[in-house]
PDB file of N, CA and C in Angstrom:
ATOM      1  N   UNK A   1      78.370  79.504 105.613  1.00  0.00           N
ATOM      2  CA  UNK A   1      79.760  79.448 106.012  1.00  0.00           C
ATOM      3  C   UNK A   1      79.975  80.373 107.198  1.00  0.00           C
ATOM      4  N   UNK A   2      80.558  80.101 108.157  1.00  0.00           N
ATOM      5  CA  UNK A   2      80.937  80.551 109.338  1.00  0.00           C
ATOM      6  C   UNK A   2      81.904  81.694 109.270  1.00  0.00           C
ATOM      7  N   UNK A   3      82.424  82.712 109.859  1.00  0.00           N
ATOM      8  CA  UNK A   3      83.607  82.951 109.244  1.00  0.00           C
ATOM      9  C   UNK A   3      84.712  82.710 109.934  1.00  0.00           C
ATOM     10  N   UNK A   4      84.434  81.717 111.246  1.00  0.00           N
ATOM     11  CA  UNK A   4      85.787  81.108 111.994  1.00  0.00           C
ATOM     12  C   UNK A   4      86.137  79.920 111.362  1.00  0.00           C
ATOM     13  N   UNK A   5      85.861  79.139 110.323  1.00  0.00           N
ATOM     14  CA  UNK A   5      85.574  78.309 109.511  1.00  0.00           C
ATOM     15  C   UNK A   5      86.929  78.006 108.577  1.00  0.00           C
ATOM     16  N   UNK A   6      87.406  77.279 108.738  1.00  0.00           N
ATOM     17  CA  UNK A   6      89.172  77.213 107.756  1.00  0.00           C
ATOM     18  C   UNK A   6      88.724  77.756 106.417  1.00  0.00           C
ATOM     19  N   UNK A   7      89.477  77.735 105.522  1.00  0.00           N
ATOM     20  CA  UNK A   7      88.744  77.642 103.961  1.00  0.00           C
ATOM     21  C   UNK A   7      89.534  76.435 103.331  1.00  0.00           C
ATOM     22  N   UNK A   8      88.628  75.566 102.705  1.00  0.00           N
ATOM     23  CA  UNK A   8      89.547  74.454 101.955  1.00  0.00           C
ATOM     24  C   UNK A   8      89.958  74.915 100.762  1.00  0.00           C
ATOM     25  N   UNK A   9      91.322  74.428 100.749  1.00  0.00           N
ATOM     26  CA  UNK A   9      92.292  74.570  99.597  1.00  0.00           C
ATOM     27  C   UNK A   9      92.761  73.861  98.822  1.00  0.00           C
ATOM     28  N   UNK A  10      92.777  74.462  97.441  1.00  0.00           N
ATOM     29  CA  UNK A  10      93.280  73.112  96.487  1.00  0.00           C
ATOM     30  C   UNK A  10      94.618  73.462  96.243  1.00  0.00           C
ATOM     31  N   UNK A  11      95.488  72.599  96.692  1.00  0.00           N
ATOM     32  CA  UNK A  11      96.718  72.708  96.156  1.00  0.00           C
ATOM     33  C   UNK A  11      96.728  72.794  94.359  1.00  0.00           C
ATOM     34  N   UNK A  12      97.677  73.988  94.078  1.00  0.00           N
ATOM     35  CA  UNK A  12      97.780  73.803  92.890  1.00  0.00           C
ATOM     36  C   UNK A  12      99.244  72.884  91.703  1.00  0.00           C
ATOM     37  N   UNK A  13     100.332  73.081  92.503  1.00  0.00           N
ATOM     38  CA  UNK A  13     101.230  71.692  92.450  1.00  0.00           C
ATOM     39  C   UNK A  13     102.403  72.739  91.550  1.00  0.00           C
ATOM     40  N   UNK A  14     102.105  74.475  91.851  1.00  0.00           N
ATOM     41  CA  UNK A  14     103.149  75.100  91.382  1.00  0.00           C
ATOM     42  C   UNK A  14     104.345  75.641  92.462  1.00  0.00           C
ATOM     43  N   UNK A  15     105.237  75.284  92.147  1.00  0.00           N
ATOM     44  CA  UNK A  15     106.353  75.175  93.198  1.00  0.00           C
ATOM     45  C   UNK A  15     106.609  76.691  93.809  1.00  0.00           C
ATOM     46  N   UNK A  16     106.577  76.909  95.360  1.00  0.00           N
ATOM     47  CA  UNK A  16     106.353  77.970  95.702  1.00  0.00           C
ATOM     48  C   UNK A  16     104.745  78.811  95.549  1.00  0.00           C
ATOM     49  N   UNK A  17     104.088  78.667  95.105  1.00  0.00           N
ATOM     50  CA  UNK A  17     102.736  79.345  95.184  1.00  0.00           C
ATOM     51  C   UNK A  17     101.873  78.816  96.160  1.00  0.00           C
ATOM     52  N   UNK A  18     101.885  77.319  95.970  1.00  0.00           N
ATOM     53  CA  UNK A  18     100.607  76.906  97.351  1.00  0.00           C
ATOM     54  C   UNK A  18     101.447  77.384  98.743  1.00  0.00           C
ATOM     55  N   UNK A  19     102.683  78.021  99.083  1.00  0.00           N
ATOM     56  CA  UNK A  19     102.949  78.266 100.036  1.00  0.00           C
ATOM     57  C   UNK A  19     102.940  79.974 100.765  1.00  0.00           C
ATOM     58  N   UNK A  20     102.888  80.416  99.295  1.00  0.00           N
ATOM     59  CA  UNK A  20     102.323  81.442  99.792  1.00  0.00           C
ATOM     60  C   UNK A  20     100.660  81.954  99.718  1.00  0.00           C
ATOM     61  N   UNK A  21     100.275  80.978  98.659  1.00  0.00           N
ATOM     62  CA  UNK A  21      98.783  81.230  99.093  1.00  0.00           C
ATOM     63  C   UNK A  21      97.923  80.550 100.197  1.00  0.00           C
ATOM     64  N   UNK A  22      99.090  80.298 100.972  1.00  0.00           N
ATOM     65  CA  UNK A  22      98.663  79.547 102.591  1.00  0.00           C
ATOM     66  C   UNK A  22      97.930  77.864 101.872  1.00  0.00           C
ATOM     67  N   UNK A  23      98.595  77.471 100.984  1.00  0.00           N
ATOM     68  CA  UNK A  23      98.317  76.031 100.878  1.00  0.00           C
ATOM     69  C   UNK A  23      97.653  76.001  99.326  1.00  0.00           C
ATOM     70  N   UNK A  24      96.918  76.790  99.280  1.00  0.00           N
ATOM     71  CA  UNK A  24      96.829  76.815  97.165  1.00  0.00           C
ATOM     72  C   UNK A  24      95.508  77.487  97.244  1.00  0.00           C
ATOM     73  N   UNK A  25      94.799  77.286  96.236  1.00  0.00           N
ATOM     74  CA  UNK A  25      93.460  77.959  96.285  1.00  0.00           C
ATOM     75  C   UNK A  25      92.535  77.625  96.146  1.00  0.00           C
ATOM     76  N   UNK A  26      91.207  78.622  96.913  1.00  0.00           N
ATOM     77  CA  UNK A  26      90.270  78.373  97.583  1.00  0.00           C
ATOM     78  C   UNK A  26      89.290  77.294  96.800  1.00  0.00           C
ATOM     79  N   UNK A  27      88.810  76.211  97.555  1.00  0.00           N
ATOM     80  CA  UNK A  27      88.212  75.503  96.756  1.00  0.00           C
ATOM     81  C   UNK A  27      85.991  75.763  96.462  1.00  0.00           C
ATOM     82  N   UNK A  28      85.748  75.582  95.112  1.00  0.00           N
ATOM     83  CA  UNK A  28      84.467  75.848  95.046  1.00  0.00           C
ATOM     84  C   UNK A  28      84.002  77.537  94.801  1.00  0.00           C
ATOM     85  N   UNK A  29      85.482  78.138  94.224  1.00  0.00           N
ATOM     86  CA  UNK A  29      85.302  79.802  94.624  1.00  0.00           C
ATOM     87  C   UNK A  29      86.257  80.697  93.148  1.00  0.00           C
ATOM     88  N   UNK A  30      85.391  81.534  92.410  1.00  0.00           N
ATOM     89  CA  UNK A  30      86.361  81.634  91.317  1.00  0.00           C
ATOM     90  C   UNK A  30      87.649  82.627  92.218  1.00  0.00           C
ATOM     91  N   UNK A  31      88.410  82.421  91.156  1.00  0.00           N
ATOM     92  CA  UNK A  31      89.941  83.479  91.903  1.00  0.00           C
ATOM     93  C   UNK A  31      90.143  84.091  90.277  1.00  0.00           C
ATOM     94  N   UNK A  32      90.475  85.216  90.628  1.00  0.00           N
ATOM     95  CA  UNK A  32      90.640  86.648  89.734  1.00  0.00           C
ATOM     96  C   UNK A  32      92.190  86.404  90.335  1.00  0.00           C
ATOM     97  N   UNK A  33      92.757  86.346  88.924  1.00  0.00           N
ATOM     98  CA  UNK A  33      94.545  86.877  89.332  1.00  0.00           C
ATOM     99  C   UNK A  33      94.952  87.953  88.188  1.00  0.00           C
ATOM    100  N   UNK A  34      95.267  89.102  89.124  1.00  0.00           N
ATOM    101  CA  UNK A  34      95.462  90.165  88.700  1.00  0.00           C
ATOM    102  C   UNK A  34      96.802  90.698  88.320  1.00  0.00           C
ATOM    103  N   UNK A  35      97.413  91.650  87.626  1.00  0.00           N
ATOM    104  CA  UNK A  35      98.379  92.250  88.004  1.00  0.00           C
ATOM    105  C   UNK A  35      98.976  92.738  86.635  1.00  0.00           C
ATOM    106  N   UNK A  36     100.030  93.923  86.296  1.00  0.00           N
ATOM    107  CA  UNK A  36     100.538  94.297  85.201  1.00  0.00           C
ATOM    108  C   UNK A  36     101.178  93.144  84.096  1.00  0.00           C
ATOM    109  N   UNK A  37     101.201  94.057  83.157  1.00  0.00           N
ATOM    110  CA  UNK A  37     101.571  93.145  81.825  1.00  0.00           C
ATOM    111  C   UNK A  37     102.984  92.209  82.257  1.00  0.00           C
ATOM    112  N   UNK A  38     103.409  91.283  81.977  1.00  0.00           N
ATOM    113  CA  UNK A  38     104.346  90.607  81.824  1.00  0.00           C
ATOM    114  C   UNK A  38     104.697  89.707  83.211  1.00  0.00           C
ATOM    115  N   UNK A  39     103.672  90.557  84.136  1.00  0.00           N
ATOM    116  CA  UNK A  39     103.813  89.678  85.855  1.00  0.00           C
ATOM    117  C   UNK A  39     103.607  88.232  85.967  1.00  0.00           C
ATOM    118  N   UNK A  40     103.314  87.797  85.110  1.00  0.00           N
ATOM    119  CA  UNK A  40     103.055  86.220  85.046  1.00  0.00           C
ATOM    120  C   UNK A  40     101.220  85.656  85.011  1.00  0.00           C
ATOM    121  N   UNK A  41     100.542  86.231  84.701  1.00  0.00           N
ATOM    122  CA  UNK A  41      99.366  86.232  85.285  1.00  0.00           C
ATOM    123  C   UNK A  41      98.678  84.676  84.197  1.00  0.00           C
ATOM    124  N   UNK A  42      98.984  84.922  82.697  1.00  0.00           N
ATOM    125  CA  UNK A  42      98.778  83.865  82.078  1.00  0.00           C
ATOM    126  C   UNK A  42      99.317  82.611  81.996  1.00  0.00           C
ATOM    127  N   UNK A  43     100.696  82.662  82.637  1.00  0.00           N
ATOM    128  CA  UNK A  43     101.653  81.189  82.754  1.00  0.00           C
ATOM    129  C   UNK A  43     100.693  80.722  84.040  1.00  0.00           C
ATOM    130  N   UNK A  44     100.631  81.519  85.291  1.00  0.00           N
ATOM    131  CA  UNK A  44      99.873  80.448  86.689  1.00  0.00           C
ATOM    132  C   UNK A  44      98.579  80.023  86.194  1.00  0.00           C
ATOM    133  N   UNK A  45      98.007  80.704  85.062  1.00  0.00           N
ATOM    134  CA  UNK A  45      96.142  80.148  84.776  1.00  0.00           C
ATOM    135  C   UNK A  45      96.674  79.068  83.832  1.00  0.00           C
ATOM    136  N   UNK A  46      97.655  78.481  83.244  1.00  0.00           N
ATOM    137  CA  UNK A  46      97.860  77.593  82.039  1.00  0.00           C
ATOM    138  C   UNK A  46      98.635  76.603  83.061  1.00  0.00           C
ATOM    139  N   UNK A  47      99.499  76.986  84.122  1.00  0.00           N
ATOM    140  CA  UNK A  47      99.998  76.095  84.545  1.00  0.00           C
ATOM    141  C   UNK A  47      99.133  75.275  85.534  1.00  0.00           C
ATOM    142  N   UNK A  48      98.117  76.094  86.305  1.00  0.00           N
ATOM    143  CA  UNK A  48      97.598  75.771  87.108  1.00  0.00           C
ATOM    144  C   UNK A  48      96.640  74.691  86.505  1.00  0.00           C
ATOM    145  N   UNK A  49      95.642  75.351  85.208  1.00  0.00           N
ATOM    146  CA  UNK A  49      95.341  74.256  84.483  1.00  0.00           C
ATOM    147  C   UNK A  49      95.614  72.805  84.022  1.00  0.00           C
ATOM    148  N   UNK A  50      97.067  73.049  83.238  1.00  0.00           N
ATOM    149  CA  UNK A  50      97.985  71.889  82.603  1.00  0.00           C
ATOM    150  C   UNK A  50      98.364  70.752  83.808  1.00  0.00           C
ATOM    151  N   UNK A  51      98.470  71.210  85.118  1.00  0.00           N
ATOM    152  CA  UNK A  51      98.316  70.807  86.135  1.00  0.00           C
ATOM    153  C   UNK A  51      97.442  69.641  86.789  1.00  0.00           C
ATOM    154  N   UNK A  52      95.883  70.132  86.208  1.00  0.00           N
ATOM    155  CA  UNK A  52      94.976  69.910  87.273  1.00  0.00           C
ATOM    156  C   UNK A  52      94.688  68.953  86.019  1.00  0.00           C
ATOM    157  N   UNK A  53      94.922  68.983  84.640  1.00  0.00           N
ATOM    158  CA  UNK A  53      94.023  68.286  83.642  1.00  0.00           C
ATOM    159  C   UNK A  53      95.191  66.709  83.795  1.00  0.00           C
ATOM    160  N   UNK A  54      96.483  66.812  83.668  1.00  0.00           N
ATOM    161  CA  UNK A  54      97.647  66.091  83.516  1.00  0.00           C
ATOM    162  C   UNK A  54      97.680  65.344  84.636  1.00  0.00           C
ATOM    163  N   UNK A  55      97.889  65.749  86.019  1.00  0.00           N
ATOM    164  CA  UNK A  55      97.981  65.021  87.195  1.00  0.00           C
ATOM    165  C   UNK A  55      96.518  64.583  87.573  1.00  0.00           C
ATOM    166  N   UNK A  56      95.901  64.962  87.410  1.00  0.00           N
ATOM    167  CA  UNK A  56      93.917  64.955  88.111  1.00  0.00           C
ATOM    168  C   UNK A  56      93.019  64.695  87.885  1.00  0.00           C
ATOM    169  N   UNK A  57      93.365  64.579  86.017  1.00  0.00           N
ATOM    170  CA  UNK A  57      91.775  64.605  85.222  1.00  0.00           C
ATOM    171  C   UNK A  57      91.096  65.615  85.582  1.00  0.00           C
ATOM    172  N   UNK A  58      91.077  66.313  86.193  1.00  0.00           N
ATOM    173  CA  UNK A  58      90.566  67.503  86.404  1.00  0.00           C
ATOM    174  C   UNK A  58      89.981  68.818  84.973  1.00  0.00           C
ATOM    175  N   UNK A  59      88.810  68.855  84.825  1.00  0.00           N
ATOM    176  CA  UNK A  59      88.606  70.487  83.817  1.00  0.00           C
ATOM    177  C   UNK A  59      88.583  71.364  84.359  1.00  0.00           C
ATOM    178  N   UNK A  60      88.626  72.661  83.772  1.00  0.00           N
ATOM    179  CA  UNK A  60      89.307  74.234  84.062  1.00  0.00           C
ATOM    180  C   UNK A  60      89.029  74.468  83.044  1.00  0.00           C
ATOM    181  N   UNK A  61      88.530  76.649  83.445  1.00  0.00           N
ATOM    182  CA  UNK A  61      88.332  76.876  82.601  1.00  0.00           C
ATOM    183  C   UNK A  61      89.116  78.214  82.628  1.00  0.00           C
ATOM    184  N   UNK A  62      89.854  78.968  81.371  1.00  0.00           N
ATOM    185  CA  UNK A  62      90.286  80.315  81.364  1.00  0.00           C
ATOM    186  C   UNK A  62      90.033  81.004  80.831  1.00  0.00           C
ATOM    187  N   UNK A  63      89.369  82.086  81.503  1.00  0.00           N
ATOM    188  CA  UNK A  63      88.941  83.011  80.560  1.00  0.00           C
ATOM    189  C   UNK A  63      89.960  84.774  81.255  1.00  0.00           C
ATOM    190  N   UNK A  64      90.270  85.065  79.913  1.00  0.00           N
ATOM    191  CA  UNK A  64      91.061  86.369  80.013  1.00  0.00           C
ATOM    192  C   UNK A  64      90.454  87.295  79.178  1.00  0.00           C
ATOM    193  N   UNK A  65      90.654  88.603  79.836  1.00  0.00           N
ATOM    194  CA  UNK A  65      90.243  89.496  79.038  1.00  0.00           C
ATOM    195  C   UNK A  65      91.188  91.075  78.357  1.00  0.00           C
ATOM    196  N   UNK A  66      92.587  90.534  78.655  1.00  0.00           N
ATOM    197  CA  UNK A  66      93.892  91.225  78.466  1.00  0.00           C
ATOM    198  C   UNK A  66      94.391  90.729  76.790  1.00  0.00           C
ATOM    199  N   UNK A  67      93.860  89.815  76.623  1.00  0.00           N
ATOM    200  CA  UNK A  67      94.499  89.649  75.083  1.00  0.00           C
ATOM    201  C   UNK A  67      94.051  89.388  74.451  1.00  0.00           C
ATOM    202  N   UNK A  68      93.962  89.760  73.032  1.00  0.00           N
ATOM    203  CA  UNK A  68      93.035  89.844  71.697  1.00  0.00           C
ATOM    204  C   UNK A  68      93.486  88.653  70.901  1.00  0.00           C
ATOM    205  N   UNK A  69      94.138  87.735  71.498  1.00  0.00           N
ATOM    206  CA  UNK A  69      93.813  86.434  70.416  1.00  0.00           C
ATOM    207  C   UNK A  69      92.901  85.872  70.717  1.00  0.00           C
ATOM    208  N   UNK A  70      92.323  85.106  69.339  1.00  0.00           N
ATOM    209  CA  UNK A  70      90.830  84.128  69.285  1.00  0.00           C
ATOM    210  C   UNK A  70      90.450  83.193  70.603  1.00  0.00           C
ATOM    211  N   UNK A  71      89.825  82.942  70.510  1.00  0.00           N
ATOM    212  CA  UNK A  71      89.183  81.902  71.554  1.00  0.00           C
ATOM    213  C   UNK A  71      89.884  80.809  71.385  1.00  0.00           C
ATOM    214  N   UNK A  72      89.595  80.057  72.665  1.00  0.00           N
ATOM    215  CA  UNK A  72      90.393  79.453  72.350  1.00  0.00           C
ATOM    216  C   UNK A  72      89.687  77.996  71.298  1.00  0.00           C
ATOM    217  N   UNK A  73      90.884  76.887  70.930  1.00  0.00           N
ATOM    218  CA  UNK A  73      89.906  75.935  69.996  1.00  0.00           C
ATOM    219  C   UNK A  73      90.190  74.747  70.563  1.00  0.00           C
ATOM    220  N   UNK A  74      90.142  73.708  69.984  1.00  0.00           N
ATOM    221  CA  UNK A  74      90.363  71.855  70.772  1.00  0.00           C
ATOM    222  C   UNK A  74      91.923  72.038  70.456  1.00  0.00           C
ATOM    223  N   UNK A  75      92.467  72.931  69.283  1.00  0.00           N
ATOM    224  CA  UNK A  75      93.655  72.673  69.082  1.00  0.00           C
ATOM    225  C   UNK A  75      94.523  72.988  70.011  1.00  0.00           C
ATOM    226  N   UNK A  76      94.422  74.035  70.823  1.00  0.00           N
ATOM    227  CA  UNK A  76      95.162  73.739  71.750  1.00  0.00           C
ATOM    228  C   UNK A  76      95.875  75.779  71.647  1.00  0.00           C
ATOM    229  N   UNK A  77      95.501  76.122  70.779  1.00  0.00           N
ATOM    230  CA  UNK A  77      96.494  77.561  70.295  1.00  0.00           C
ATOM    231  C   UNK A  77      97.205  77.954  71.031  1.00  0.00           C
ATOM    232  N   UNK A  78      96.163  78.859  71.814  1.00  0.00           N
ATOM    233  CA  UNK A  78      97.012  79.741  72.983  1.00  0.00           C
ATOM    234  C   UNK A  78      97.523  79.415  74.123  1.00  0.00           C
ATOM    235  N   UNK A  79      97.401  78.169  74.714  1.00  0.00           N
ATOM    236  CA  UNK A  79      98.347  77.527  75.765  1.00  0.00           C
ATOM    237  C   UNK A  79      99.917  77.084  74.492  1.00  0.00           C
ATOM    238  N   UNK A  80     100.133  76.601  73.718  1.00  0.00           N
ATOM    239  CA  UNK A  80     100.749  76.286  72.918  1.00  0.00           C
ATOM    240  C   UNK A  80     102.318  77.247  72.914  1.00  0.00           C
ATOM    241  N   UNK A  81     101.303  78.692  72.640  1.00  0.00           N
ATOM    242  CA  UNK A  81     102.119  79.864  72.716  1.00  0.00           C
ATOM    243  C   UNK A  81     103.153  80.072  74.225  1.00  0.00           C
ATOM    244  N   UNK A  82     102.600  79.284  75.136  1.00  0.00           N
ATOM    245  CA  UNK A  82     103.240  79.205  76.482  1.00  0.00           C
ATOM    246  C   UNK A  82     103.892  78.254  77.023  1.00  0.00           C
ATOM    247  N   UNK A  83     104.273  77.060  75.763  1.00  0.00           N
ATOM    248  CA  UNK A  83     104.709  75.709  76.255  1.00  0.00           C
ATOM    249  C   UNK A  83     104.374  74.930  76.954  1.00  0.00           C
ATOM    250  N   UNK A  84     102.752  74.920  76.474  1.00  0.00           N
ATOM    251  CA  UNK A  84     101.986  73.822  77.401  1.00  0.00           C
ATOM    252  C   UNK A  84     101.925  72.516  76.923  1.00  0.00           C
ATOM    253  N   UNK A  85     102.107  71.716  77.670  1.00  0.00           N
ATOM    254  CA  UNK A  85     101.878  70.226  76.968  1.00  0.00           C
ATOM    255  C   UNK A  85     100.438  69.548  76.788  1.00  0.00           C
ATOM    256  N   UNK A  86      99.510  70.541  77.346  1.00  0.00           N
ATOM    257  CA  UNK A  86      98.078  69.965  76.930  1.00  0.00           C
ATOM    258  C   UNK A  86      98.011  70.561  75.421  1.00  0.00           C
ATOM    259  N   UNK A  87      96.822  69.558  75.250  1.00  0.00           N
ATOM    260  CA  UNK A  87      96.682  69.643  73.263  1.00  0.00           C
ATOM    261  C   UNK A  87      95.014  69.402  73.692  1.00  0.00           C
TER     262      UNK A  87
END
């Protein structure tokens, strides 16, 4: 990779975010989203997901290491807890 080279971006289809992440995020590249408790950090990884699986067929994967509930299962748990409509 060059580094005068654009970077391709995947839109993620959350209103206001692909515009400030200059179009959405980087494609082929993990992204770490960081930041204090309650900043939103688990709604953009579930939405961004619920997103990509619902509109795209798309898989995703989340892994966090801020909260001590179980892994996750087919049932669906811990997106559930966030009003996700994937199951």
């Amino acid at each position: 990779m060059n580094a005068h080279e654009p970077i391709t971006r995947l839109p993620t289809g959350i209103n206001g975010f692909d515009q400030v992440a200059l179009g959405g995020l980087p494609v082929g590249r993990p992204t770490l989203v960081s930041g204090t408790a309650g900043s939103g950090k688990t709604v953009v990884a579930i939405e961004f997901l619920a997103r990509g699986i619902l509109n795209f067929g798309e898989p995703g994967v989340f892994v966090t290491s801020d909260h001590l509930t179980p892994a996750p299962t087919r049932s669906g748990r811990p997106t559930r807890s966030h009003g996700s409509a994937v199951r």
